[in-house]
Every structure is written in C-alpha cells, then in structure tokens.
PDB file of N, CA and C in Angstrom:
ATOM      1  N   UNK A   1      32.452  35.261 -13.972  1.00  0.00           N
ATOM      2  CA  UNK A   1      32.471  34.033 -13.211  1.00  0.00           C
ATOM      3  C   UNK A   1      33.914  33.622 -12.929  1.00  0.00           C
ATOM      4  N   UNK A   2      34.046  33.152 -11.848  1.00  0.00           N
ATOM      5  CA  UNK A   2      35.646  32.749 -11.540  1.00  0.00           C
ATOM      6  C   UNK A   2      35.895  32.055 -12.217  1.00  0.00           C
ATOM      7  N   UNK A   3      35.509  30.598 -12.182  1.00  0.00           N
ATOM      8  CA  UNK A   3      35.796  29.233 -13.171  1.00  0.00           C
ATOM      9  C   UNK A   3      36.330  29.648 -14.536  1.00  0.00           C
ATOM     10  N   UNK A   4      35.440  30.467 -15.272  1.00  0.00           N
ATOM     11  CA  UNK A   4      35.139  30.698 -16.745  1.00  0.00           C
ATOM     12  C   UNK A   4      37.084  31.153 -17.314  1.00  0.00           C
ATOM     13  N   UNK A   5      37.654  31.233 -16.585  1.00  0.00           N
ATOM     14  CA  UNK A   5      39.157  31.881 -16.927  1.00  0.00           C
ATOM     15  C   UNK A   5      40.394  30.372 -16.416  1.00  0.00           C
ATOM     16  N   UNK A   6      39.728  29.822 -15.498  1.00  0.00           N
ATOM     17  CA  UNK A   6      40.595  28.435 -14.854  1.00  0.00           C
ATOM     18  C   UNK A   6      40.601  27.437 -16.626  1.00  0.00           C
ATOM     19  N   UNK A   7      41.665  27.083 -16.749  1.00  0.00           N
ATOM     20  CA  UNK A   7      42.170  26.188 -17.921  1.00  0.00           C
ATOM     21  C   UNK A   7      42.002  24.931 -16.794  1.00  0.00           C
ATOM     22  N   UNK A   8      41.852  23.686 -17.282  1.00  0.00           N
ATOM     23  CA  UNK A   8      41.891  22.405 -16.547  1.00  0.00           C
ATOM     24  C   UNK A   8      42.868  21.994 -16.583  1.00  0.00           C
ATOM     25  N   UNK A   9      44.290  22.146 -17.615  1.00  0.00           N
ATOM     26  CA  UNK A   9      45.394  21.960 -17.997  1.00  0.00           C
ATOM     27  C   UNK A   9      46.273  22.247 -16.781  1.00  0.00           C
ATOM     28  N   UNK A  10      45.605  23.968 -16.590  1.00  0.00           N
ATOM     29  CA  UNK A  10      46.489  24.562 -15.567  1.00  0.00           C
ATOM     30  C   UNK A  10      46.153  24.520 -13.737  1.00  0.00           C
ATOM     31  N   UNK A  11      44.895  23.735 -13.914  1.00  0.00           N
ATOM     32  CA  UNK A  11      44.525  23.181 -12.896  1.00  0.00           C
ATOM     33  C   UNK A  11      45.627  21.749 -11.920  1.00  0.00           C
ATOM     34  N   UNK A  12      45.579  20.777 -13.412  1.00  0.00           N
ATOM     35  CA  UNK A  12      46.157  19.478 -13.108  1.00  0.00           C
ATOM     36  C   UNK A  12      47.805  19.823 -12.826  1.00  0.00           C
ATOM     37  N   UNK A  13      48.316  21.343 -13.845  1.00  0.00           N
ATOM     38  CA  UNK A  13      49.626  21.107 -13.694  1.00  0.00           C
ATOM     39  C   UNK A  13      50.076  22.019 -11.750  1.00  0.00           C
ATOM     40  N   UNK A  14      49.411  22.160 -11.724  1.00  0.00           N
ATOM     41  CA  UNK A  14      48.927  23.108 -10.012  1.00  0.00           C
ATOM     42  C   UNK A  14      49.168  21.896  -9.050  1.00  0.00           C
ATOM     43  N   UNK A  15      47.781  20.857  -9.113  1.00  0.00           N
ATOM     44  CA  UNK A  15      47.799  20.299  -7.875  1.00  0.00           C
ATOM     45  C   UNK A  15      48.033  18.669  -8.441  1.00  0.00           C
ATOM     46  N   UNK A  16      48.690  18.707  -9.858  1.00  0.00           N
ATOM     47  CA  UNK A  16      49.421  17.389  -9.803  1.00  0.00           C
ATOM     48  C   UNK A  16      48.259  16.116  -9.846  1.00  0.00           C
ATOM     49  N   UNK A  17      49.332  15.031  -9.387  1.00  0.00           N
ATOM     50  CA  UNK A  17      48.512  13.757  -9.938  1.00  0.00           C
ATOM     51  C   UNK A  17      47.447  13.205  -8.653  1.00  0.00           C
ATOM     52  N   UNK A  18      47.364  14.063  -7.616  1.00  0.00           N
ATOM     53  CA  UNK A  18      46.399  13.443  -6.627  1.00  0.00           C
ATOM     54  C   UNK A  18      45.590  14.170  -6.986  1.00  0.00           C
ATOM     55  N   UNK A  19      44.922  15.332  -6.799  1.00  0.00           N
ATOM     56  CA  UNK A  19      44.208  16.232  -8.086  1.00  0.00           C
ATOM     57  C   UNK A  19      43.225  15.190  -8.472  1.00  0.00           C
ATOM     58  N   UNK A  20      43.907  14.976  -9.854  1.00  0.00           N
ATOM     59  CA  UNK A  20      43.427  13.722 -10.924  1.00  0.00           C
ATOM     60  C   UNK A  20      43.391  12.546 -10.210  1.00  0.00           C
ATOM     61  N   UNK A  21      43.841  11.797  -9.299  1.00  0.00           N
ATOM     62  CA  UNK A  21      43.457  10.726  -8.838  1.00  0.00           C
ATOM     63  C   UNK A  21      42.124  10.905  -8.253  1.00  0.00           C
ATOM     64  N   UNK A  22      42.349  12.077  -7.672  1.00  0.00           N
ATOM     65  CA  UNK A  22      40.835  12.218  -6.530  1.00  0.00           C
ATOM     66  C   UNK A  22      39.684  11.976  -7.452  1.00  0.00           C
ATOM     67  N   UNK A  23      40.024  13.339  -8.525  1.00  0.00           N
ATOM     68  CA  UNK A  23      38.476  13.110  -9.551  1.00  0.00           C
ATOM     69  C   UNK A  23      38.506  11.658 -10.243  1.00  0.00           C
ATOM     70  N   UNK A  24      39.481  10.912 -10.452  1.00  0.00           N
ATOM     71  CA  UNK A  24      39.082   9.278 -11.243  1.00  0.00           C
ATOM     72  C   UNK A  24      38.146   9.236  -9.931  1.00  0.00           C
ATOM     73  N   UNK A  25      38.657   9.002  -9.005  1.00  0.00           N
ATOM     74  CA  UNK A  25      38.092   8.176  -7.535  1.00  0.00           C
ATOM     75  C   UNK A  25      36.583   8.290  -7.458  1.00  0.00           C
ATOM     76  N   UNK A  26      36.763   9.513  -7.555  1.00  0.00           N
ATOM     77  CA  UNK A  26      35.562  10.293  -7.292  1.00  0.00           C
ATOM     78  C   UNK A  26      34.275  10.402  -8.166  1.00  0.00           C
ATOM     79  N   UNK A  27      34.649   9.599  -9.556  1.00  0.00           N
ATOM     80  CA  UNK A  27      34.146   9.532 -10.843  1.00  0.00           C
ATOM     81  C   UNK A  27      33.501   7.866 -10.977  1.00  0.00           C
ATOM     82  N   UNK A  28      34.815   7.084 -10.347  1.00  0.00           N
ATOM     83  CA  UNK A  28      34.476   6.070 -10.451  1.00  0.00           C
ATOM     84  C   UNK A  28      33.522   5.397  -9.041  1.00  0.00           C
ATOM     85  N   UNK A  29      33.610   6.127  -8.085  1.00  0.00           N
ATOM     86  CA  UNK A  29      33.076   5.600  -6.961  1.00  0.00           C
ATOM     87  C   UNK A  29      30.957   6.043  -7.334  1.00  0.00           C
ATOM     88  N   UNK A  30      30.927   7.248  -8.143  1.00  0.00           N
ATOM     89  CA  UNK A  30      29.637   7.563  -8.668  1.00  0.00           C
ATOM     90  C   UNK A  30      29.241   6.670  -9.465  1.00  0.00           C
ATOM     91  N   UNK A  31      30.171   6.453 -10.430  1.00  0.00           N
ATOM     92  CA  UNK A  31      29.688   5.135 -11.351  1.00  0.00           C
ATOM     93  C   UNK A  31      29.490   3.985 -10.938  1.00  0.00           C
ATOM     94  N   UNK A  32      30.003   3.894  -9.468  1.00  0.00           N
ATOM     95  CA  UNK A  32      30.156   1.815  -9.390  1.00  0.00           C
ATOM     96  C   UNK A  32      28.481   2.158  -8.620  1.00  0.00           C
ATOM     97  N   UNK A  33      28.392   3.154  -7.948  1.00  0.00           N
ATOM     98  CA  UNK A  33      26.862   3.138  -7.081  1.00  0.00           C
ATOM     99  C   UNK A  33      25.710   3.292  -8.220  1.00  0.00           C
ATOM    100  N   UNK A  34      26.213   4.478  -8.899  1.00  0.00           N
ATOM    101  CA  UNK A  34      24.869   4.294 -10.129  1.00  0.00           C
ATOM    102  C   UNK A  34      24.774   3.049 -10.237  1.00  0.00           C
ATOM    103  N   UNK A  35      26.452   2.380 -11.210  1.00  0.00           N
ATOM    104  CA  UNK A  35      25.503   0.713 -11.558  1.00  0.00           C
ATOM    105  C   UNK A  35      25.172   0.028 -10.497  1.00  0.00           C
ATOM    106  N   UNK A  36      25.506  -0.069  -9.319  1.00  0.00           N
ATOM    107  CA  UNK A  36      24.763  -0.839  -8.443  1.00  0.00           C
ATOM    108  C   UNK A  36      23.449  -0.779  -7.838  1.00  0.00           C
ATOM    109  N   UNK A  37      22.585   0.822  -8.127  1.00  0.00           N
ATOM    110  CA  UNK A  37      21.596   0.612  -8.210  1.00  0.00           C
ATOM    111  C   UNK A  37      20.777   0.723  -8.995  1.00  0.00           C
ATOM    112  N   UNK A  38      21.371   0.548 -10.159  1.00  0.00           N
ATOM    113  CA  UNK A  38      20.241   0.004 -11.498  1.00  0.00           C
ATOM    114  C   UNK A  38      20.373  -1.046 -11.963  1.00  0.00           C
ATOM    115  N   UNK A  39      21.727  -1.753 -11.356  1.00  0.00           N
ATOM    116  CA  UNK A  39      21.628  -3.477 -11.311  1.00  0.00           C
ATOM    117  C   UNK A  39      20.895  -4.496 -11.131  1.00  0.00           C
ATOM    118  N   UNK A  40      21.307  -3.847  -9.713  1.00  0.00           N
ATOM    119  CA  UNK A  40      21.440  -4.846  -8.211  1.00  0.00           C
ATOM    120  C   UNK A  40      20.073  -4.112  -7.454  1.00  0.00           C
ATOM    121  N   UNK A  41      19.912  -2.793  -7.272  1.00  0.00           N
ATOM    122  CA  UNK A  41      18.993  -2.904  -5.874  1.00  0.00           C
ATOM    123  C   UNK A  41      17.710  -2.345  -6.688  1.00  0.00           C
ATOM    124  N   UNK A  42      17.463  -1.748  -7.697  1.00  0.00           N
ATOM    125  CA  UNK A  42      16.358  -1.574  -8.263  1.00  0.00           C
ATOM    126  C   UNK A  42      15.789  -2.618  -8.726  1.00  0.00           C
ATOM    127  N   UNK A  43      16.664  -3.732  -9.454  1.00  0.00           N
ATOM    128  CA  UNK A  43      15.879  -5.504  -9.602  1.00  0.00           C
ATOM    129  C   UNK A  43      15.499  -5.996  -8.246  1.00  0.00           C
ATOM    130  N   UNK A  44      16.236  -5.948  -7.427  1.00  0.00           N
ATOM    131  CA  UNK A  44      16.158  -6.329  -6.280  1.00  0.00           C
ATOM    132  C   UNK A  44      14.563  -5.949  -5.161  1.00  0.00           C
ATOM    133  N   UNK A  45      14.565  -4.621  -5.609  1.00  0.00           N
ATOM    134  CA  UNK A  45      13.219  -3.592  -5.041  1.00  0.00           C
ATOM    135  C   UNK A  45      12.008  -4.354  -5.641  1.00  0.00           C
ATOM    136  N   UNK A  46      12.317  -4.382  -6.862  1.00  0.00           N
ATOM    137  CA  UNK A  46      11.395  -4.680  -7.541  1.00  0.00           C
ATOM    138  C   UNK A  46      10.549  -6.375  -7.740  1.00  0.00           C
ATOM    139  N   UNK A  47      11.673  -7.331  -7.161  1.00  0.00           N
ATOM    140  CA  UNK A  47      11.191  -8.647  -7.132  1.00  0.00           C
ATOM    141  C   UNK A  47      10.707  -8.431  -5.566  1.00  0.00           C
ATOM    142  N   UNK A  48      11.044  -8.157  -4.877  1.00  0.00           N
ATOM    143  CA  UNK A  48      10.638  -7.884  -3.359  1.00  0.00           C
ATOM    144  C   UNK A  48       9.096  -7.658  -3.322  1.00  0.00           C
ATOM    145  N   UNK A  49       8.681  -6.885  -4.120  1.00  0.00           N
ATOM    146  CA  UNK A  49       7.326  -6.496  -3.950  1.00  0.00           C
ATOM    147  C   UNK A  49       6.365  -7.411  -4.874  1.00  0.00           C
ATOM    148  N   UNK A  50       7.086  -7.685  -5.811  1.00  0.00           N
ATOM    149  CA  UNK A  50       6.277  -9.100  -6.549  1.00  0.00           C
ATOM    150  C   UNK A  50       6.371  -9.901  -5.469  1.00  0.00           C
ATOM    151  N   UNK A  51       7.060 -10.266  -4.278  1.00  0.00           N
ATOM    152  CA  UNK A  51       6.973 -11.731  -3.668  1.00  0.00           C
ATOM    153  C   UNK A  51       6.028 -11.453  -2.459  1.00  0.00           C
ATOM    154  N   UNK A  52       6.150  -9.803  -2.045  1.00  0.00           N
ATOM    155  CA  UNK A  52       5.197  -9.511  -0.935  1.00  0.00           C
ATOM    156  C   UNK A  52       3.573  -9.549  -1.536  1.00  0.00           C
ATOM    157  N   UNK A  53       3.008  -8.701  -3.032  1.00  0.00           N
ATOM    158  CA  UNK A  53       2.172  -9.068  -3.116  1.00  0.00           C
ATOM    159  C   UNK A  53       1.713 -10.536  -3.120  1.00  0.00           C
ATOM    160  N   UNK A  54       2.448 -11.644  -3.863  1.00  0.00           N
ATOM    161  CA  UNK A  54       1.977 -12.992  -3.635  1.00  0.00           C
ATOM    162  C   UNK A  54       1.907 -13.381  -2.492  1.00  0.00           C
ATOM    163  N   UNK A  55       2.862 -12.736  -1.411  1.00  0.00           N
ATOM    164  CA  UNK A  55       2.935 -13.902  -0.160  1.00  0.00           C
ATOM    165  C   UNK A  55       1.401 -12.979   0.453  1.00  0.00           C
ATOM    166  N   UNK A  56       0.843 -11.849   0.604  1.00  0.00           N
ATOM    167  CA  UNK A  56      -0.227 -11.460   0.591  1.00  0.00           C
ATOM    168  C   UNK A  56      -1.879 -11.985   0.058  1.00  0.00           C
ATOM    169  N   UNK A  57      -1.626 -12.494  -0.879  1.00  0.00           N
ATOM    170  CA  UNK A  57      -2.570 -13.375  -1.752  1.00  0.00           C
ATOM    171  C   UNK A  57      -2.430 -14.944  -1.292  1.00  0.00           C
ATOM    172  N   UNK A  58      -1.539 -14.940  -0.994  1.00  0.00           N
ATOM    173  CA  UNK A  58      -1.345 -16.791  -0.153  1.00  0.00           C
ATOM    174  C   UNK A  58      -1.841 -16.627   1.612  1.00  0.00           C
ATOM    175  N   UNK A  59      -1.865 -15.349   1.665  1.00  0.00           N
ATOM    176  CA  UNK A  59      -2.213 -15.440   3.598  1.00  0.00           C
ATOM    177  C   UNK A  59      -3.385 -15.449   2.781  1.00  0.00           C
ATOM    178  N   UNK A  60      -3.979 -14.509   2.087  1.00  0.00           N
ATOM    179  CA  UNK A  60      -5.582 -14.694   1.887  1.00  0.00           C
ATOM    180  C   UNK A  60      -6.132 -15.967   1.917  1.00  0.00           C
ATOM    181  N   UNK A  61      -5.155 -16.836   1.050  1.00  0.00           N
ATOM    182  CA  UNK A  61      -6.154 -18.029   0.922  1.00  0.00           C
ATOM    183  C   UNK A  61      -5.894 -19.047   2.034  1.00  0.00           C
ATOM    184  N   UNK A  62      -5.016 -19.346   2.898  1.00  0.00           N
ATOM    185  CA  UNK A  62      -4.252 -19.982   3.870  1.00  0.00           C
ATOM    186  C   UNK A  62      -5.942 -19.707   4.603  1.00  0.00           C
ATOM    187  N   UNK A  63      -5.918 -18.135   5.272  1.00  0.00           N
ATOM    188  CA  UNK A  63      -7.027 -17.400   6.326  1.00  0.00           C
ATOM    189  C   UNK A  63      -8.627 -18.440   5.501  1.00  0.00           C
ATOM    190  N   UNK A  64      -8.813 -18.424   4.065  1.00  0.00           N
ATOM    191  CA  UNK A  64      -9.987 -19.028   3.948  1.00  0.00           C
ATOM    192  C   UNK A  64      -9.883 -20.172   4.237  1.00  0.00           C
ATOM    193  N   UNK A  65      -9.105 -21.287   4.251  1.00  0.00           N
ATOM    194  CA  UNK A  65      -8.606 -22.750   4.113  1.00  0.00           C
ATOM    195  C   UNK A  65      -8.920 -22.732   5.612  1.00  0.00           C
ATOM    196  N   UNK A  66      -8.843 -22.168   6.794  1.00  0.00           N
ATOM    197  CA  UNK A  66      -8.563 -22.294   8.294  1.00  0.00           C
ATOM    198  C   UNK A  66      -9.770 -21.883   8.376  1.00  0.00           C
ATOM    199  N   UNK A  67     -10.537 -20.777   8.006  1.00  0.00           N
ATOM    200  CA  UNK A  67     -11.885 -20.399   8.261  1.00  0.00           C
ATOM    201  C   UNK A  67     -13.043 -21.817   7.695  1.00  0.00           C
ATOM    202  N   UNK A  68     -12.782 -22.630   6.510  1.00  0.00           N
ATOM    203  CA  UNK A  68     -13.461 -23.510   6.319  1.00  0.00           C
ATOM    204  C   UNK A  68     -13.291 -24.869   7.016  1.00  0.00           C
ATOM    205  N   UNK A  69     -11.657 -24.819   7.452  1.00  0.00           N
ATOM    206  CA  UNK A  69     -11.504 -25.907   8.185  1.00  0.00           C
ATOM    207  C   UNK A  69     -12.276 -25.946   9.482  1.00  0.00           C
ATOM    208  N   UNK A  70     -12.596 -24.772  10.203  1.00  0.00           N
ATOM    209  CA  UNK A  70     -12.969 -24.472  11.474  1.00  0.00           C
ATOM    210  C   UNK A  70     -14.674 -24.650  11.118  1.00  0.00           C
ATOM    211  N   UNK A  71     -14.874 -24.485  10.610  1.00  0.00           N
ATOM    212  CA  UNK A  71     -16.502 -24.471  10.105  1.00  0.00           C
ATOM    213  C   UNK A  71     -16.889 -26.303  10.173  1.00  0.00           C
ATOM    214  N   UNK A  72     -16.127 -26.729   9.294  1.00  0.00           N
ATOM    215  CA  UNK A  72     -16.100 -28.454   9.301  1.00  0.00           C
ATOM    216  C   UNK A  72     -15.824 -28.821  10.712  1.00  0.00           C
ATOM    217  N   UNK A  73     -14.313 -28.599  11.418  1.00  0.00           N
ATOM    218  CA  UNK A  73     -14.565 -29.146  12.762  1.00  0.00           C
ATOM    219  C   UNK A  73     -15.578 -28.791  13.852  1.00  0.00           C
ATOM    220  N   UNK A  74     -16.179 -27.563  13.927  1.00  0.00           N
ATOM    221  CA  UNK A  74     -17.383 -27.267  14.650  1.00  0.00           C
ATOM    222  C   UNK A  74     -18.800 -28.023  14.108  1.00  0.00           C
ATOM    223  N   UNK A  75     -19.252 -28.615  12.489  1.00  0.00           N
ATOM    224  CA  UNK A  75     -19.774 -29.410  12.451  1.00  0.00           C
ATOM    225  C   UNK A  75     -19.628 -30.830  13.062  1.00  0.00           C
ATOM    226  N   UNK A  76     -18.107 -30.842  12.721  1.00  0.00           N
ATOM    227  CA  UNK A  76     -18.023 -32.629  13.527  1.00  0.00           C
ATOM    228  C   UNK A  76     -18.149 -32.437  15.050  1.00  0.00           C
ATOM    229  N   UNK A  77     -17.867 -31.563  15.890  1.00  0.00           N
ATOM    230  CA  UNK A  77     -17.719 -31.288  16.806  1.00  0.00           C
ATOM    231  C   UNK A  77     -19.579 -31.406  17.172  1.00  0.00           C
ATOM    232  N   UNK A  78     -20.332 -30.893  16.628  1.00  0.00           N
ATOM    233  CA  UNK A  78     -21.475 -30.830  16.877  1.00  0.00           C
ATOM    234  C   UNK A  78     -22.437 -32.138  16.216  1.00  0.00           C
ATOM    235  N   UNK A  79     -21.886 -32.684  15.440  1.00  0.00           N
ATOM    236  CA  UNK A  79     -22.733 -33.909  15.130  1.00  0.00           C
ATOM    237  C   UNK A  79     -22.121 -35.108  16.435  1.00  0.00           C
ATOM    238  N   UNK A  80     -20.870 -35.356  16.979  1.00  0.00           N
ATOM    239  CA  UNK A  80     -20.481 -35.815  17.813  1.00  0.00           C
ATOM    240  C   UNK A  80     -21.363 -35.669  19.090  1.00  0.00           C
ATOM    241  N   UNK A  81     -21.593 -34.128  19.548  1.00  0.00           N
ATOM    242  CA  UNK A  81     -22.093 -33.899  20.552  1.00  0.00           C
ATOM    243  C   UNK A  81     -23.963 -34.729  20.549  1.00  0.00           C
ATOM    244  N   UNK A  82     -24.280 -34.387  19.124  1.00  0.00           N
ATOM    245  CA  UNK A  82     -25.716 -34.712  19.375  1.00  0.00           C
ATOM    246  C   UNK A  82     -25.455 -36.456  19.644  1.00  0.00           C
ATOM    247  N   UNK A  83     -24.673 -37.322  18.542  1.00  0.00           N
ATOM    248  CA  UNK A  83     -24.323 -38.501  18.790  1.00  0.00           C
ATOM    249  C   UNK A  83     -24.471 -39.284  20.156  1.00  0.00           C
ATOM    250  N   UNK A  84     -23.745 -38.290  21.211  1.00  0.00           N
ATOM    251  CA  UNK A  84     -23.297 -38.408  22.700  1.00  0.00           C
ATOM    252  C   UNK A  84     -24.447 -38.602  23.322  1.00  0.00           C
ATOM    253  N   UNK A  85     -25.325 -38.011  22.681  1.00  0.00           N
ATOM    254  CA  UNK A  85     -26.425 -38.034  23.455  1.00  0.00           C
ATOM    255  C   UNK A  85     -27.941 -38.400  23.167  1.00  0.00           C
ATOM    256  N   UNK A  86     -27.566 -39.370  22.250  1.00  0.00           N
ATOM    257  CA  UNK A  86     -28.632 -40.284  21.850  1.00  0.00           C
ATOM    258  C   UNK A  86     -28.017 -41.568  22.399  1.00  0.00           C
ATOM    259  N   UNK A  87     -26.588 -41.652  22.444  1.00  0.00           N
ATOM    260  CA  UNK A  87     -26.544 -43.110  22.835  1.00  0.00           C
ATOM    261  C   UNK A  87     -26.913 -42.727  24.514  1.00  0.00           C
ATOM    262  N   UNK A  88     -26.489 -41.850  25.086  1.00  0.00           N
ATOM    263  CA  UNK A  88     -26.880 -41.507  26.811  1.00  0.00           C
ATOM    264  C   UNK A  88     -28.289 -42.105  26.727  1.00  0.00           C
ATOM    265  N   UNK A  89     -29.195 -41.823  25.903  1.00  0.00           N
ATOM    266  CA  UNK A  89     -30.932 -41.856  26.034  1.00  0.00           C
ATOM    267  C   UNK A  89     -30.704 -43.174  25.675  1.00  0.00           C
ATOM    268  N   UNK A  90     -30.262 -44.164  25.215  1.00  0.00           N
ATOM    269  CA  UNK A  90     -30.377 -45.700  24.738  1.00  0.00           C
ATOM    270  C   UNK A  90     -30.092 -46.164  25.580  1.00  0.00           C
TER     271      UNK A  90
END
C-alpha cells in the first residue's frame, strides 16, 4: 500500500503549516456541521412534526365544529322558512 510507508511527521515537514491548517479546517468545519445537526436541526425536525401532527388533529376538529355549525344553520334556516309561511297563511 502506498500510505503504509508515508510517516505524518514527514508529511507536515513537506507541505508545512497550510498542510495542517487545511486538516484543522477541515476537521473543524465536520465537527461544527455534525454538532449542528444533532443540535439544532435534528431537535428542530423533530418538533416540526410534533406541531404538524397536532395542527392535523386541530383541522380535524375545526372541519367537525363547521360541519355541526352548518347542520344548526340549515336547521334555523329551515325552521325560519316554515315560520315564513305560516305567518303568509295568517
């Protein structure tokens, strides 16, 4: 294997301190995204879908609340109508 004979010693003393800057960079730019998404966007994922199932369960009941409301105004709507027309016959 090529690698298996490369010293890291004799790597850094080769290409110097940008070399080693690159890999910090490059080390630390993996680490700041890992923690940011086991922070930040996996909590984040995860309250998202707790608020979609509830807001899902609130259209449900909103849709029954409007379906019963509509049921009541088509009764008043229809006791009105018969109303209308008993006083017409008086």
């Amino acid at each position: 294997m090529i690698f298996a004979d490369i010293n890291i010693v004799d790597i850094f003393e080769r290409f110097g301190v940008s070399l080693s800057f690159l890999v910090f960079l490059l080390w630390a730019v993996y680490k700041g995204f890992s923690w940011l998404g086991q922070n930040i966007l996996l909590p984040l994922h995860q309250r998202h879908m707790v608020f979609i199932d509830r807001l899902e369960s609130s259209i449900g009941e909103v849709a029954k609340a409007q379906a019963e409301s509509l049921r009541i105004l088509t009764e008043v709507l229809n006791y009105t109508r018969t109303l209308k027309k008993e006083v017409k016959h008086d």
